[in-house]
Protein backbone atom coordinates (compact mmCIF):
# COMPACT_ATOMS: atom_id res chain seq x y z
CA UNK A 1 -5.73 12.19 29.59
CA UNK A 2 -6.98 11.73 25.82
CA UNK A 3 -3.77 10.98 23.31
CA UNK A 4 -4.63 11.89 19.91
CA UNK A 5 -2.38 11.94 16.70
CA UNK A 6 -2.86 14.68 14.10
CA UNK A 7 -3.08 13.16 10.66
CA UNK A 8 -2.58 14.76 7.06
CA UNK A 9 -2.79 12.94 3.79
CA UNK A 10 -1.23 13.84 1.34
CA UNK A 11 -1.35 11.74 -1.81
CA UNK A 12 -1.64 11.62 -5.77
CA UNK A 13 -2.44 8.44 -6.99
CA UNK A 14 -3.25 6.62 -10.04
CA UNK A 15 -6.53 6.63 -12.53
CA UNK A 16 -7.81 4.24 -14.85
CA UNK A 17 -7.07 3.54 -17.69
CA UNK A 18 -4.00 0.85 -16.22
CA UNK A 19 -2.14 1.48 -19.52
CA UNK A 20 -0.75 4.95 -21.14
CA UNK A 21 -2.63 5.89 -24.95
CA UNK A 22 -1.11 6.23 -27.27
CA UNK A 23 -1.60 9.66 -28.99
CA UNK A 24 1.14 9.29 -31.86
CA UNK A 25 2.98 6.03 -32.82
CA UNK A 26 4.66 3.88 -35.27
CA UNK A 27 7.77 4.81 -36.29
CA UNK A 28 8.00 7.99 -36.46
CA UNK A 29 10.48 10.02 -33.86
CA UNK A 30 7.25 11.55 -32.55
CA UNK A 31 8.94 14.34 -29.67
CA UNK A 32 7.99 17.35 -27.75
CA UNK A 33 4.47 17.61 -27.11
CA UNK A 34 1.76 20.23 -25.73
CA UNK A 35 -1.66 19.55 -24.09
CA UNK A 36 -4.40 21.80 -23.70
CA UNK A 37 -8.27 21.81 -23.53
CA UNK A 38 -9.72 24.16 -25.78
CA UNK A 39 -12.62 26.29 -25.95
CA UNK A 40 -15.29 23.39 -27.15
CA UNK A 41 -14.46 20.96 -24.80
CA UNK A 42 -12.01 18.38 -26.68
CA UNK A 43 -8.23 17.67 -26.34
CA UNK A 44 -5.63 19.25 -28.13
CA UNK A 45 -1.95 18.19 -28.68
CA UNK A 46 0.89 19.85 -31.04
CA UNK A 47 4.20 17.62 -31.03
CA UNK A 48 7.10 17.81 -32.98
CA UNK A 49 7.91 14.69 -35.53
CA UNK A 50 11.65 15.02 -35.91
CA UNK A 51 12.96 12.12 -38.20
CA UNK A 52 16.91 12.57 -37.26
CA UNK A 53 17.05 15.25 -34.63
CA UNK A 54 17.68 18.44 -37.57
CA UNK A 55 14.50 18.21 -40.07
CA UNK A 56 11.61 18.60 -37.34
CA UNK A 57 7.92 19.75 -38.64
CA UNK A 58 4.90 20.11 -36.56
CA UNK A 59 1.95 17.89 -36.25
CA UNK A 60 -1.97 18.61 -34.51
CA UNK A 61 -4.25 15.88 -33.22
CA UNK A 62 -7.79 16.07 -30.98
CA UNK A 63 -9.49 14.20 -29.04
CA UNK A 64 -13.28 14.26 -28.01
CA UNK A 65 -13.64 11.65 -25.83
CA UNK A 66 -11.05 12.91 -23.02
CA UNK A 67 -8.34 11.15 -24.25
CA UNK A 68 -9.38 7.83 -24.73
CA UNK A 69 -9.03 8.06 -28.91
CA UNK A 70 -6.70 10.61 -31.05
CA UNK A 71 -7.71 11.51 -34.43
CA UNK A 72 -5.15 11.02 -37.02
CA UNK A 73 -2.45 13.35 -36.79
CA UNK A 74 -2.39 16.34 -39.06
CA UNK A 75 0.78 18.56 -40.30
CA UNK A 76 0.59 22.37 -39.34
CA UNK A 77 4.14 23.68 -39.78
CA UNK A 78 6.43 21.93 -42.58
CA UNK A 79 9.45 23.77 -43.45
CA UNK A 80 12.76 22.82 -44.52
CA UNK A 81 14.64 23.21 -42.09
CA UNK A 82 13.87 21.69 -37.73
CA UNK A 83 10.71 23.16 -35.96
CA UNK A 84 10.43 21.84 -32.56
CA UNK A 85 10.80 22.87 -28.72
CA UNK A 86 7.00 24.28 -28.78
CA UNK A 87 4.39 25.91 -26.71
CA UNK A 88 0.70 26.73 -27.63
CA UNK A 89 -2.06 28.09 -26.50
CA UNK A 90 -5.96 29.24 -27.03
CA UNK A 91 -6.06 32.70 -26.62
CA UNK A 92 -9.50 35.27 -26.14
CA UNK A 93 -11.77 35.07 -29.55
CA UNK A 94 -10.91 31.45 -29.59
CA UNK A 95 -7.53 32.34 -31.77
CA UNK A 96 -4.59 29.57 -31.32
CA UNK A 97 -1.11 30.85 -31.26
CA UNK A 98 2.38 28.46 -31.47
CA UNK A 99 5.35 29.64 -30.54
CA UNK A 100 8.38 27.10 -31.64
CA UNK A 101 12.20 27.13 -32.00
CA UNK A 102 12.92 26.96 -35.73
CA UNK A 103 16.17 27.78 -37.72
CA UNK A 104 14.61 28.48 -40.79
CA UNK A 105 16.46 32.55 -40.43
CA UNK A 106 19.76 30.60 -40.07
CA UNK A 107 19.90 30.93 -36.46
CA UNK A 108 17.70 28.81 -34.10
CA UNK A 109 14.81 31.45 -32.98
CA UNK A 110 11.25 31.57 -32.02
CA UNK A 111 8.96 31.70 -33.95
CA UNK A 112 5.40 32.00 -33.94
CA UNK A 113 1.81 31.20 -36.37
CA UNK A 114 -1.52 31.64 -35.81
CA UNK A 115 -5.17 29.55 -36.43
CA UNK A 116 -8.51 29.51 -36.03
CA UNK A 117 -9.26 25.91 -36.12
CA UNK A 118 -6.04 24.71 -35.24
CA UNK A 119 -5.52 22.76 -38.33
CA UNK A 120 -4.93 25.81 -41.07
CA UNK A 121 -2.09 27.86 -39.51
CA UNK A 122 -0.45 31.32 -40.79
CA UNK A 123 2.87 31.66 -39.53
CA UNK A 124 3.97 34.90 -38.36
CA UNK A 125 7.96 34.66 -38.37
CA UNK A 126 11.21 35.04 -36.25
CA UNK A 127 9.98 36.97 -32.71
CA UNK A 128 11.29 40.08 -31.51
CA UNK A 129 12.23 39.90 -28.10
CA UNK A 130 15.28 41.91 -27.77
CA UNK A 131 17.98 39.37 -29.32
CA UNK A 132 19.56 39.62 -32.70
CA UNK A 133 19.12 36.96 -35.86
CA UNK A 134 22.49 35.45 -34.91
CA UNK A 135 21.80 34.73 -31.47
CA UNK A 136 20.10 31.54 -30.70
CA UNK A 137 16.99 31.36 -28.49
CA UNK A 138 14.55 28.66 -28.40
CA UNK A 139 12.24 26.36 -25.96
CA UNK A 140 9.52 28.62 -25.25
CA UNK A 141 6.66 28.21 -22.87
CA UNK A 142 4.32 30.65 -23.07
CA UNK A 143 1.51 31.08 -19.92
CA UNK A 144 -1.20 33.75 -20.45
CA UNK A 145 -2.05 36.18 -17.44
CA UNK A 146 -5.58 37.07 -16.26
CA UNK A 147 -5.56 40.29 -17.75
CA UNK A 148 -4.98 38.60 -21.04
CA UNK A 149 -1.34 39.71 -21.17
CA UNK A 150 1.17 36.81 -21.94
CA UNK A 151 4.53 35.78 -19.99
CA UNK A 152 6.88 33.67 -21.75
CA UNK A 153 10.06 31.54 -20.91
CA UNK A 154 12.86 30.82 -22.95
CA UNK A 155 16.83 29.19 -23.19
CA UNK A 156 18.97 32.27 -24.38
CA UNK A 157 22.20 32.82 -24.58
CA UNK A 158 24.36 31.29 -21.50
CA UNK A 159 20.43 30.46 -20.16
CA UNK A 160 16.94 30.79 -18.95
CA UNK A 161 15.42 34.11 -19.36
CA UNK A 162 11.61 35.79 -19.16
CA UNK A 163 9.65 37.83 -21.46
CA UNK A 164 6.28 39.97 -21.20
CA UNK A 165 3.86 41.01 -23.68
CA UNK A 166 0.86 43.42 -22.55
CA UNK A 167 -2.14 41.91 -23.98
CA UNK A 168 -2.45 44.65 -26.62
CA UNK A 169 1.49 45.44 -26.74
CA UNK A 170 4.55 43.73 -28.02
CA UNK A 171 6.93 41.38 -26.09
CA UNK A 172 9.79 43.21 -24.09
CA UNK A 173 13.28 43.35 -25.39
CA UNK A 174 14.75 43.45 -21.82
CA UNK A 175 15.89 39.95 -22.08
CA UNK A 176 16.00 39.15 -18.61
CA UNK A 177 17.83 36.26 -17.22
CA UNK A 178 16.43 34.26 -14.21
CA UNK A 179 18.42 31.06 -13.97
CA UNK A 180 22.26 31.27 -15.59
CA UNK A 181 23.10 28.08 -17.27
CA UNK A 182 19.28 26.73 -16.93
CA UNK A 183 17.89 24.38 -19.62
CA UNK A 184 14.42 23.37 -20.44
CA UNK A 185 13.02 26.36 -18.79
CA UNK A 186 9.43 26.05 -17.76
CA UNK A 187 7.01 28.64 -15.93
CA UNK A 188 3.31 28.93 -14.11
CA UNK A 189 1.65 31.62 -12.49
CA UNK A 190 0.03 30.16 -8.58
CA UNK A 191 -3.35 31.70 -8.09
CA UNK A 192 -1.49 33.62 -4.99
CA UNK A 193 0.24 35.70 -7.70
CA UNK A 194 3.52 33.58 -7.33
CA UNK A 195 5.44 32.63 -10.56
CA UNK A 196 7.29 29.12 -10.76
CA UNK A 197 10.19 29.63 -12.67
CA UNK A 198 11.85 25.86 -13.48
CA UNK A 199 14.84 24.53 -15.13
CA UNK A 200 17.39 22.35 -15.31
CA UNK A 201 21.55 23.11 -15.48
CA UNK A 202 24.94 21.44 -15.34
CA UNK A 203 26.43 21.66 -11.77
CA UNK A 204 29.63 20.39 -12.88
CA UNK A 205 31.14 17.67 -14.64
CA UNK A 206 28.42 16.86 -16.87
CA UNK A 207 25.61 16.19 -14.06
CA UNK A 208 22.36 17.95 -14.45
CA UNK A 209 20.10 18.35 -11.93
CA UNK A 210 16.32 20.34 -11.73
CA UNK A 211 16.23 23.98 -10.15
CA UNK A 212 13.23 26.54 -9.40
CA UNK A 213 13.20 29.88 -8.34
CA UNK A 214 9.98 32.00 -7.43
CA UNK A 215 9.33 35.92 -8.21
CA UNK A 216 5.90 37.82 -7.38
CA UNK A 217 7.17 40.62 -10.10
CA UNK A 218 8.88 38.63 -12.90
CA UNK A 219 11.77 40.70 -11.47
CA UNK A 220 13.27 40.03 -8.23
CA UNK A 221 13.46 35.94 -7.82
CA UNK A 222 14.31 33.91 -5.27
CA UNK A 223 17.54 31.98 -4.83
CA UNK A 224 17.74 28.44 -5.91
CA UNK A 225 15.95 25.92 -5.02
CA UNK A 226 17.52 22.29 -5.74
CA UNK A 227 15.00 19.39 -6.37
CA UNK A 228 16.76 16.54 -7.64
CA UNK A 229 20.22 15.07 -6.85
CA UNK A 230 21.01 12.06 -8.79
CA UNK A 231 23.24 13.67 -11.17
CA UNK A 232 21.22 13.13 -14.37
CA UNK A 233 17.64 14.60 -13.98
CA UNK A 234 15.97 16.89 -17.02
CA UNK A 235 12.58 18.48 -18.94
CA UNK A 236 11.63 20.37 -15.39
CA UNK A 237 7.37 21.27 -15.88
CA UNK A 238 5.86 22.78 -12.92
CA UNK A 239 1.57 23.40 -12.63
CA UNK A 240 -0.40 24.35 -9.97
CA UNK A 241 -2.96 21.65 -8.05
CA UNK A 242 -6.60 21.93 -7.33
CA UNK A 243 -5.70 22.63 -3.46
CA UNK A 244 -3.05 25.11 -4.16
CA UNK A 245 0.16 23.23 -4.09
CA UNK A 246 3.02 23.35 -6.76
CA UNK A 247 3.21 20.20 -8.60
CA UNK A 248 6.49 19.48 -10.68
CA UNK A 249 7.15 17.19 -12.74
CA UNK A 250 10.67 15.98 -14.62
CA UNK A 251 13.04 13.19 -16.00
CA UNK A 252 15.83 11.64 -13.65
CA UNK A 253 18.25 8.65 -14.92
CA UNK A 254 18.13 5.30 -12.76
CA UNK A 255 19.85 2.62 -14.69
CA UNK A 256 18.85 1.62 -16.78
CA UNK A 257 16.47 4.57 -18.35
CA UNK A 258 15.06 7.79 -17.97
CA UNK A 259 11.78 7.60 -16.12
CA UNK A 260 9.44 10.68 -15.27
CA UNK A 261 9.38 11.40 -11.40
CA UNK A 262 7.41 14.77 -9.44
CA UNK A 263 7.82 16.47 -6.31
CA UNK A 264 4.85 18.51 -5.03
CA UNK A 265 5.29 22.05 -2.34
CA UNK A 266 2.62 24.29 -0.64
CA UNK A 267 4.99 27.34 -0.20
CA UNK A 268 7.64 26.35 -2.78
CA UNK A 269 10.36 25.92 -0.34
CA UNK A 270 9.49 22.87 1.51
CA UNK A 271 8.99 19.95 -1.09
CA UNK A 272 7.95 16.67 -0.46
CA UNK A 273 9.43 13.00 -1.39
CA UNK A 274 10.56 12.33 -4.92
CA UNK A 275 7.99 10.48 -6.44
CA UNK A 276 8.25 8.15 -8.93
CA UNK A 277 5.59 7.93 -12.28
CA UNK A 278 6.59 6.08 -14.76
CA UNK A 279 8.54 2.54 -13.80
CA UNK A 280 9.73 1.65 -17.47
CA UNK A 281 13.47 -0.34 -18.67
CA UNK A 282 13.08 2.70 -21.66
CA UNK A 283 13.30 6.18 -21.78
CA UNK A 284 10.23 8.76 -20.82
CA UNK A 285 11.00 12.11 -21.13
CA UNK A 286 9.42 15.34 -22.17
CA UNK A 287 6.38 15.63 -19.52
CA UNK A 288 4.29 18.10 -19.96
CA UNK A 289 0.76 18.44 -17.87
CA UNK A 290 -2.79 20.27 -16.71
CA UNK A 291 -4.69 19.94 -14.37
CA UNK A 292 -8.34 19.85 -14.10
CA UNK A 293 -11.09 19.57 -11.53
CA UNK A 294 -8.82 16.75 -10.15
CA UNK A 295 -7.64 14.98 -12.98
CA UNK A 296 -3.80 15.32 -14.00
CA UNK A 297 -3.44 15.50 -18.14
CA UNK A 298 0.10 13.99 -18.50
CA UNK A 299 1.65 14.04 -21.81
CA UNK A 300 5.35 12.98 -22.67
CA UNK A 301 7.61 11.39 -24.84
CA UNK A 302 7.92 7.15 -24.82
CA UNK A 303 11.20 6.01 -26.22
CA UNK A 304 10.42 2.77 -28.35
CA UNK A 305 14.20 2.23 -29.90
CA UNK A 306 16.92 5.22 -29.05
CA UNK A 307 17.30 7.70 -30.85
CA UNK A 308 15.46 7.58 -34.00
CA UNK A 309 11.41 6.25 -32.82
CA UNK A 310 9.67 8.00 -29.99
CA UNK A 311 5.79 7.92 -29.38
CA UNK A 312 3.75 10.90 -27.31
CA UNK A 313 2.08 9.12 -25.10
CA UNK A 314 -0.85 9.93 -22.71
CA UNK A 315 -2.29 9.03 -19.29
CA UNK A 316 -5.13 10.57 -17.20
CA UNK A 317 -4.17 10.59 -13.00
CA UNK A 318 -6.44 11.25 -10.55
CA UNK A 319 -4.91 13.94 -7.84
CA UNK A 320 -6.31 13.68 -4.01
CA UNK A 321 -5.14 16.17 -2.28
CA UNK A 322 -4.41 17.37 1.37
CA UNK A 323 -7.00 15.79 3.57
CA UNK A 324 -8.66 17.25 6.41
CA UNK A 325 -6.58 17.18 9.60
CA UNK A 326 -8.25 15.37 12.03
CA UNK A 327 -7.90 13.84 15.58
CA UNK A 328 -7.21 10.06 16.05
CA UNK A 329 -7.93 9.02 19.73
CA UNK A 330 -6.00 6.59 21.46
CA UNK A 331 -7.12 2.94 20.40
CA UNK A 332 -8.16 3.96 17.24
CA UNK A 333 -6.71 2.63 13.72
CA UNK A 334 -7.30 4.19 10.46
CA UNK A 335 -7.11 2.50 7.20
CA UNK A 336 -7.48 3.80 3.63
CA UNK A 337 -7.10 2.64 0.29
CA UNK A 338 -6.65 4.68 -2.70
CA UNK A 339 -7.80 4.47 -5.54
CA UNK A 340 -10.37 1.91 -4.01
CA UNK A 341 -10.80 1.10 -8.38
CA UNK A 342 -7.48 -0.14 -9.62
CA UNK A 343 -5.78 -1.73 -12.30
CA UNK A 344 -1.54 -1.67 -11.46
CA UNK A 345 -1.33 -0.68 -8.06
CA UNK A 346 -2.79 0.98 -5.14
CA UNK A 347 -1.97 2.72 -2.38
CA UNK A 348 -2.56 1.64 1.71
CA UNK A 349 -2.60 4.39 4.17
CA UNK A 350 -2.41 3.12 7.68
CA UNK A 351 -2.09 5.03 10.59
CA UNK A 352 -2.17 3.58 14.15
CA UNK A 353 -1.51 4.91 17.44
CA UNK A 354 -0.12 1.96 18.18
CA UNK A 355 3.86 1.62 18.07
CA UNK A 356 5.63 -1.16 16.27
CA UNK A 357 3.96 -2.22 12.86
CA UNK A 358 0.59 -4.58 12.65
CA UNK A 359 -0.06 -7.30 10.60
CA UNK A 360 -1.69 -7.00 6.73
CA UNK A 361 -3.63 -9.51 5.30
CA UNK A 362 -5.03 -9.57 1.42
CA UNK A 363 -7.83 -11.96 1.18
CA UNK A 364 -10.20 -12.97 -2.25
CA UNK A 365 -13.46 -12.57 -1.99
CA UNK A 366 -13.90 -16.46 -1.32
CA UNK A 367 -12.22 -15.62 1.76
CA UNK A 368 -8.71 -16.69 0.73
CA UNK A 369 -5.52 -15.74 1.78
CA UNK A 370 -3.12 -14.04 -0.55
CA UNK A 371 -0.73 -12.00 0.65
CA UNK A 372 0.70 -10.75 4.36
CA UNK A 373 2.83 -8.44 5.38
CA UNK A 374 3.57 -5.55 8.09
CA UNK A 375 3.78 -1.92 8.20
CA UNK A 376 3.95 0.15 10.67
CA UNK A 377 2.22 2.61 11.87
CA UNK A 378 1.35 6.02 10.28
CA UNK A 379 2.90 4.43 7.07
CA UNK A 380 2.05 4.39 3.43
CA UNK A 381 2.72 1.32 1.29
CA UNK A 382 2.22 0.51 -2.48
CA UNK A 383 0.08 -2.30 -3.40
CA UNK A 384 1.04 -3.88 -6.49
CA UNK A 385 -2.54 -5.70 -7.56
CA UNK A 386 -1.17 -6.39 -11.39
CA UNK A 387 -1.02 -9.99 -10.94
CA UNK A 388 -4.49 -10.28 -9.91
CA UNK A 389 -7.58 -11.81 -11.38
CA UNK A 390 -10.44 -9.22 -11.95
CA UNK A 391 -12.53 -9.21 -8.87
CA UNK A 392 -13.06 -7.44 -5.21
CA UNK A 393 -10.17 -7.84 -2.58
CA UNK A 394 -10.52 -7.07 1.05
CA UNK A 395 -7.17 -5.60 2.94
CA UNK A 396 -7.22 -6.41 6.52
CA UNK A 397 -5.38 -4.54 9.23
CA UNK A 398 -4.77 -6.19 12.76
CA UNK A 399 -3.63 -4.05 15.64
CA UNK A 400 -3.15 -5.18 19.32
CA UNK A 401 -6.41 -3.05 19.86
CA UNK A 402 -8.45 -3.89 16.96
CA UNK A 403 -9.22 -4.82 13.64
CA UNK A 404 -10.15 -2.47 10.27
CA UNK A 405 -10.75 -3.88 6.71
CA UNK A 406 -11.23 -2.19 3.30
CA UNK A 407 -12.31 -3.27 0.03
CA UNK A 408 -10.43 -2.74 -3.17
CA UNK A 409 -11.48 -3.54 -6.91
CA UNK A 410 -9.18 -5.10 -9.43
CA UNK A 411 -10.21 -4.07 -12.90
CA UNK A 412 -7.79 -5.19 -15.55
């Protein structure tokens, strides 16, 4: 009788460049940024440059070579008083809107401004959305509907609530709470119709962990869904993938910094592993991402000394993602290496029928010996190539049964 093993990959992996950009440095507290493409093809980002955490203004840059270069950064909102916790967007007739948290009314509301080029902007005010000028509501994130008509998320009073706005009305005033307590509130639409609804919220004694909660009306939502539970994990952003899963992306605490981690669902109940991103001994924060074709666009804040200098800094990731399922016969090994082009690390899939781990070998292309190790079976195992020369590697897997190779490429 014919053994077989059903395999499905499932994996989202690095892309070049090795190294983040950097979109906005020196040392300025450069904070809370937004990335879109827009309508003729370059890069846009609106950030928040907030010198001691009260006097924030608002700052534009583009790129037109995918993110490779910025241009220099540009000021589109300068007030007197802080502007910051932002979401933008391109909508029909190429118009840009902004909506941002701003206390310039006294009371910390949203606010909103428009453009054309997305350097001039008119700003339109304090937003009606069913709270008064003394209440404080802020961190939008604003999605836009496919017929045009705009959903927003927001931190209210005691937490995270929704909004609607028809695409020729006005925004509700229902204020409508989805997640009491919730922080940071972030929200997508899945191509199935399902909204994402994520935040972050103290569970008690100062610990703060990431939530979501899904809704097909904007209505009735789920019950909780807890992703993280380390006690100290923020800045929740959830986005959809090319092959229909729900990617989300946040902060958690390890000692000694904040790094930026993801978890990825099909259904939005059953989420894989915590992943790590970002492996740094400072803070990253503040992710925000798209996704397109199957590149990720991952934007977030770099902490270069606490509190005062932060950079927004940028990184392109390639996403793979389920592969077919397919039947492995008995005796057969199957090994994979992804990206196959690396500069840090990559990743080797092995599967084997065979119990027990096998041997892995790491050879030079002179034929030399530089690393072993063994894995087992139906494992996946990071490859850290960042001490390497330039130049092509060949992996070799040994089994009882046979033997499988694959080549890798170092570029620095």
């Amino acid at each position: 009788m014919k053994a077989f093993i059903i395999v499905s990959i499932l994996v989202m992996v690095h892309f070049l460049p090795a190294d983040p950009i950097v979109v906005s440095g020196g040392t300025a507290n450069d904070y809370e940024g937004w990335i879109e493409r827009i309508n003729d093809g370059r890069l846009m980002v609106i950030f928040c440059r907030n010198p001691d955490w009260t006097s924030g203004d608002l700052y534009v840059t583009f790129s037109s070579d995918n993110g490779m270069t910025w241009d220099a950064v540009a000021p589109i909102i300068i007030e007197n008083g802080d502007q910051a916790t932002l979401t933008f967007a391109q909508l029909p007739h190429d118009t840009f809107r902004v909506w941002y948290a701003s206390n310039e009314s006294g009371q910390y509301g949203i606010h909103s401004a428009r453009s054309v080029d997305g350097i001039t902007w008119t700003q339109e005010g304090w937003l009606d959305i069913g709270w008064s000028m003394s209440d404080m509501f802020y961190d939008p994130t604003v999605i836009m509907e496919p017929d045009s008509s705009l959903t927003m998320s927001y931190r209210g009073p005691g937490g995270a609530y929704i909004t609607h706005k028809p695409h020729y009305g006005q925004w509700d005033t229902l204020r409508t709470m989805v997640g009491s307590g919730g922080y940071r509130p972030r929200i997508m639409k899945h191509s199935n119709g399902t909204y994402l609804y994520a935040y972050h919220r103290n569970i008690g004694g100062g610990q703060y962990e990431v939530f979501v909660r899904t809704s097909m009306d904007r209505i009735t939502w789920s019950n909780e869904t807890q992703l993280t539970f380390n006690g100290n994990s923020h800045d929740p952003f959830p986005n959809q993938t090319p092959d229909g899963a729900y990617l989300v992306y946040y902060a958690t605490y390890t000692a000694p910094a904040y790094n930026l981690h993801r978890r990825r669902s099909y259904d939005a109940v059953n989420w894989e592993q915590d992943e790590p991103v970002t492996l740094d001994m400072t803070n990253n924060t503040q992710p925000h991402f798209f996704i397109e074709n199957t590149t990720i666009y991952l934007l977030w804040a770099y902490c270069v000394s606490y509190p005062y200098d932060h950079d927004v800094y940028f990184e392109p990731f390639t996403y793979v993602g389920t592969k077919e399922h397919h039947p492995l016969n008995a005796g057969q090994t199957s090994l994979q290496i992804t990206p196959s082009i690396c500069s840090r690390e990559c990743r080797v899939w092995l599967e084997s029928p065979v119990p027990g781990t096998v041997a892995m070998e790491l050879f030079d292309v002179q034929g030399r010996l530089i690393r072993k190790w063994r894995a087992p079976g139906g494992s996946v195992c990071c490859l850290q190539v960042n001490d390497l020369k330039n130049g092509i590697y060949v992996i070799r897997c040994i089994s009882t049964q046979e033997t499988h190779t694959a080549k890798v490429v170092v570029v620095h």
